[in-house]
Protein backbone atom coordinates (compact mmCIF):
# COMPACT_ATOMS: atom_id res chain seq x y z
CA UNK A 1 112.15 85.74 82.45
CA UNK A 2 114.21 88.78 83.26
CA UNK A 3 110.78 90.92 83.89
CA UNK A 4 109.84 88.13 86.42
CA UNK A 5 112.92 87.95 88.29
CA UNK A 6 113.03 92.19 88.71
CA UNK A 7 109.29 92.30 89.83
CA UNK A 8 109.78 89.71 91.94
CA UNK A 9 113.01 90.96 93.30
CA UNK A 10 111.24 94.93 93.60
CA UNK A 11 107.59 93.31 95.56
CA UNK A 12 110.43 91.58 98.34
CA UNK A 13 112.69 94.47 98.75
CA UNK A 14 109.12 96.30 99.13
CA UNK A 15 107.33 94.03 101.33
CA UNK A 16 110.69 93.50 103.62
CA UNK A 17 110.58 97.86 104.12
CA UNK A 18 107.07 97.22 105.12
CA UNK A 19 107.75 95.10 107.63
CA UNK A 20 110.56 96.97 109.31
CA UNK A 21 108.76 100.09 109.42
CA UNK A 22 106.88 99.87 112.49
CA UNK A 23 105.77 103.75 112.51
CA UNK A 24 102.48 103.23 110.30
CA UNK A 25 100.10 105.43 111.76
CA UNK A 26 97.44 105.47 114.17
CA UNK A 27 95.47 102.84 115.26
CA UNK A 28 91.38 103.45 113.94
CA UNK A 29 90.11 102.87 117.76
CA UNK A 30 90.81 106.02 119.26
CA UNK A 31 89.74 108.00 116.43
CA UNK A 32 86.69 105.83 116.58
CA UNK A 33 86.09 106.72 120.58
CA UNK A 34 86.52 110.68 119.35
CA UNK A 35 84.34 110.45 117.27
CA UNK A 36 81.63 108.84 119.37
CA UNK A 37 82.30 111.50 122.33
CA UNK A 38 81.35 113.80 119.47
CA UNK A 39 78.42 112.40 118.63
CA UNK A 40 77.47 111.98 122.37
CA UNK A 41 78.08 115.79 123.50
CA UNK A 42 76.52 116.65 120.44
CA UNK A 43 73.03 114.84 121.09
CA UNK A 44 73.45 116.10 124.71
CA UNK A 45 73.15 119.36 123.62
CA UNK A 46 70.92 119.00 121.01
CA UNK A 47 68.76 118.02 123.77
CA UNK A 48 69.00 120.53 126.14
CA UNK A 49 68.36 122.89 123.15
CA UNK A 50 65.26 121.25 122.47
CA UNK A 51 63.94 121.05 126.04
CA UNK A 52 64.70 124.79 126.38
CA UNK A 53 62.97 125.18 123.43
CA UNK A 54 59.52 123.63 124.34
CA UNK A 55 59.83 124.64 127.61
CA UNK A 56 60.02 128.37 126.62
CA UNK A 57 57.25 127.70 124.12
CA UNK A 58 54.80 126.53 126.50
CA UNK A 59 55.58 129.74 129.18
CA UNK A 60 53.38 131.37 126.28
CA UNK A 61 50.60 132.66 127.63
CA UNK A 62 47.37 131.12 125.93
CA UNK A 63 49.58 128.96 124.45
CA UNK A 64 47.86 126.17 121.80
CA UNK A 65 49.23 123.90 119.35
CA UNK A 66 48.67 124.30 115.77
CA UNK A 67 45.63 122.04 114.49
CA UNK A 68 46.42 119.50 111.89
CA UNK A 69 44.82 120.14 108.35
């Protein structure tokens, strides 16, 4: 019974610093929003890569894709 009583006594002293902390760390949302401005700029320039790319391909004179086997 004495087990019970100091576990129980340790989880509510524990639980009652939990709740009187209220510095616990940044929300997930704006880490979320970086993280999709990432992924945004990074397609945006993948993109422009790829249009540069093809369009410097085709200024190839005699220029002709590759046949499929």
């Amino acid at each position: 019974m004495h087990l019970y009583a100091y576990l129980y006594v340790a989880v509510s002293t524990r639980l009652a610093e939990l709740r009187r902390d209220s510095e616990r760390g940044d929300s997930p949302v704006p880490t979320a929003v970086i993280i999709f401005g990432l992924v945004a700029v990074a397609m945006a320039v993948t993109g422009l890569a790829l249009a540069k790319a093809n369009n410097w391909m085709n200024a190839i004179p005699n220029n002709t894709a590759p046949q499929a086997p």
